[in-house]
Protein backbone atom coordinates (compact mmCIF):
# COMPACT_ATOMS: atom_id res chain seq x y z
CA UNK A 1 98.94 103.98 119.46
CA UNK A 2 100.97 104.65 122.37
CA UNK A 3 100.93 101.58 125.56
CA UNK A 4 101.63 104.20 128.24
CA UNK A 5 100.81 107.64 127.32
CA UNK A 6 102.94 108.86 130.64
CA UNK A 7 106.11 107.87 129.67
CA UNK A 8 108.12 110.26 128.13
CA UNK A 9 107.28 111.45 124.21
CA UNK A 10 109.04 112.95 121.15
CA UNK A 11 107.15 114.85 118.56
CA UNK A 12 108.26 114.92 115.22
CA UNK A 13 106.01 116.31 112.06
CA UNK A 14 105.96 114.80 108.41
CA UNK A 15 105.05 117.12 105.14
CA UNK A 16 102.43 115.49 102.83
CA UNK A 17 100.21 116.42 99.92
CA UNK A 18 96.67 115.79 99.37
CA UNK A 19 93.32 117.08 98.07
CA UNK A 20 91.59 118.28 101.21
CA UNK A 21 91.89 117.90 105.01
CA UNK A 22 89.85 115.13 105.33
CA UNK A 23 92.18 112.69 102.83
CA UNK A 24 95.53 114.42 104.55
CA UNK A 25 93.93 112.81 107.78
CA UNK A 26 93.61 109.72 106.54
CA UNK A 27 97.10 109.62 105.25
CA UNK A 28 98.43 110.84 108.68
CA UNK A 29 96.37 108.10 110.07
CA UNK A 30 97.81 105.30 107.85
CA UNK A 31 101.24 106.60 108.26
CA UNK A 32 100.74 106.22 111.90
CA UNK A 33 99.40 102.58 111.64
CA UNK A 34 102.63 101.65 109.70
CA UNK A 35 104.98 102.55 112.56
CA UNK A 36 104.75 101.24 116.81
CA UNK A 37 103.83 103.31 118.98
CA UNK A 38 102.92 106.63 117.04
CA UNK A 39 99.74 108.25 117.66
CA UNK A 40 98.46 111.29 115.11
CA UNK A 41 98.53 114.84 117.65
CA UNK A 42 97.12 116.75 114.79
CA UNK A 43 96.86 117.54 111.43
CA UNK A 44 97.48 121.39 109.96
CA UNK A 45 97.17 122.99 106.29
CA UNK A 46 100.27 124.37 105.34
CA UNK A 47 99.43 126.20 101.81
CA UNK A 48 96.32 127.92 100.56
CA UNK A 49 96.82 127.49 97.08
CA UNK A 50 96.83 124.24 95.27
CA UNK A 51 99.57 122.69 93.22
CA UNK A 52 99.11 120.31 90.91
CA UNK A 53 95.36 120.07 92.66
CA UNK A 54 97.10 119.09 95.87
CA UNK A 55 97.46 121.02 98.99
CA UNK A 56 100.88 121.01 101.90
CA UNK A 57 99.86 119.72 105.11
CA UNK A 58 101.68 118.67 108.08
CA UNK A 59 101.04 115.93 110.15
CA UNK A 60 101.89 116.09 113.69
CA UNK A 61 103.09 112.89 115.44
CA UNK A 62 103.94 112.12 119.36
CA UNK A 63 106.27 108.55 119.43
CA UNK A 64 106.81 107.12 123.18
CA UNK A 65 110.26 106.97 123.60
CA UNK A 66 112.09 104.13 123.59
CA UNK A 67 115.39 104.10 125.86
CA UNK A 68 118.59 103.09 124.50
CA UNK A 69 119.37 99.87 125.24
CA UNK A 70 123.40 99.96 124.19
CA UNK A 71 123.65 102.55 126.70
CA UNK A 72 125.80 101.40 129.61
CA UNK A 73 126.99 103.49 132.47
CA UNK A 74 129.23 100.60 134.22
C-alpha cells in the first residue's frame, strides 16, 4: 500500500500464470504484500487459450518512488 498516494509513482507490470482471473488476482495481491509500498492498479488477461491449464496475465503495479539518497549535488 502506498503512505502518500501524491507523491510521485512508477508503474511497472509482472507476467504470471494461473487458472482464472480470480486466482491471478490473488497472486497479484500477494505479490504486492511481499514488497513496500506497491499497490495492485489492475489485473489484465493476456492469452485466450490455456497452456498447460493455465492462462498469461499481467499484473499491473504503481510503487511510490523512493528518491535516491546517494545523490548529491554539492
Amino acid at each position: 500500500m502506498l503512505i502518500a498516494p501524491e507523491n510521485p509513482s512508477e508503474e511497472c507490470a509482472k507476467e504470471i500464470r494461473a487458472t482464472s482471473l480470480k486466482k491471478a488476482q490473488r497472486k497479484c495481491e500477494a505479490i504486492s504484500a511481499k514488497e513496500l509500498l506497491i499497490e495492485v492498479l489492475s489485473v489484465t488477461q493476456a492469452t485466450i487459450t490455456p497452456y498447460e491449464g493455465n492462462y498469461r496475465f499481467t499484473c499491473w503495479f504503481r510503487s511510490e518512488a523512493i528518491p535516491n539518497v546517494n545523490d548529491s549535488d554539492s
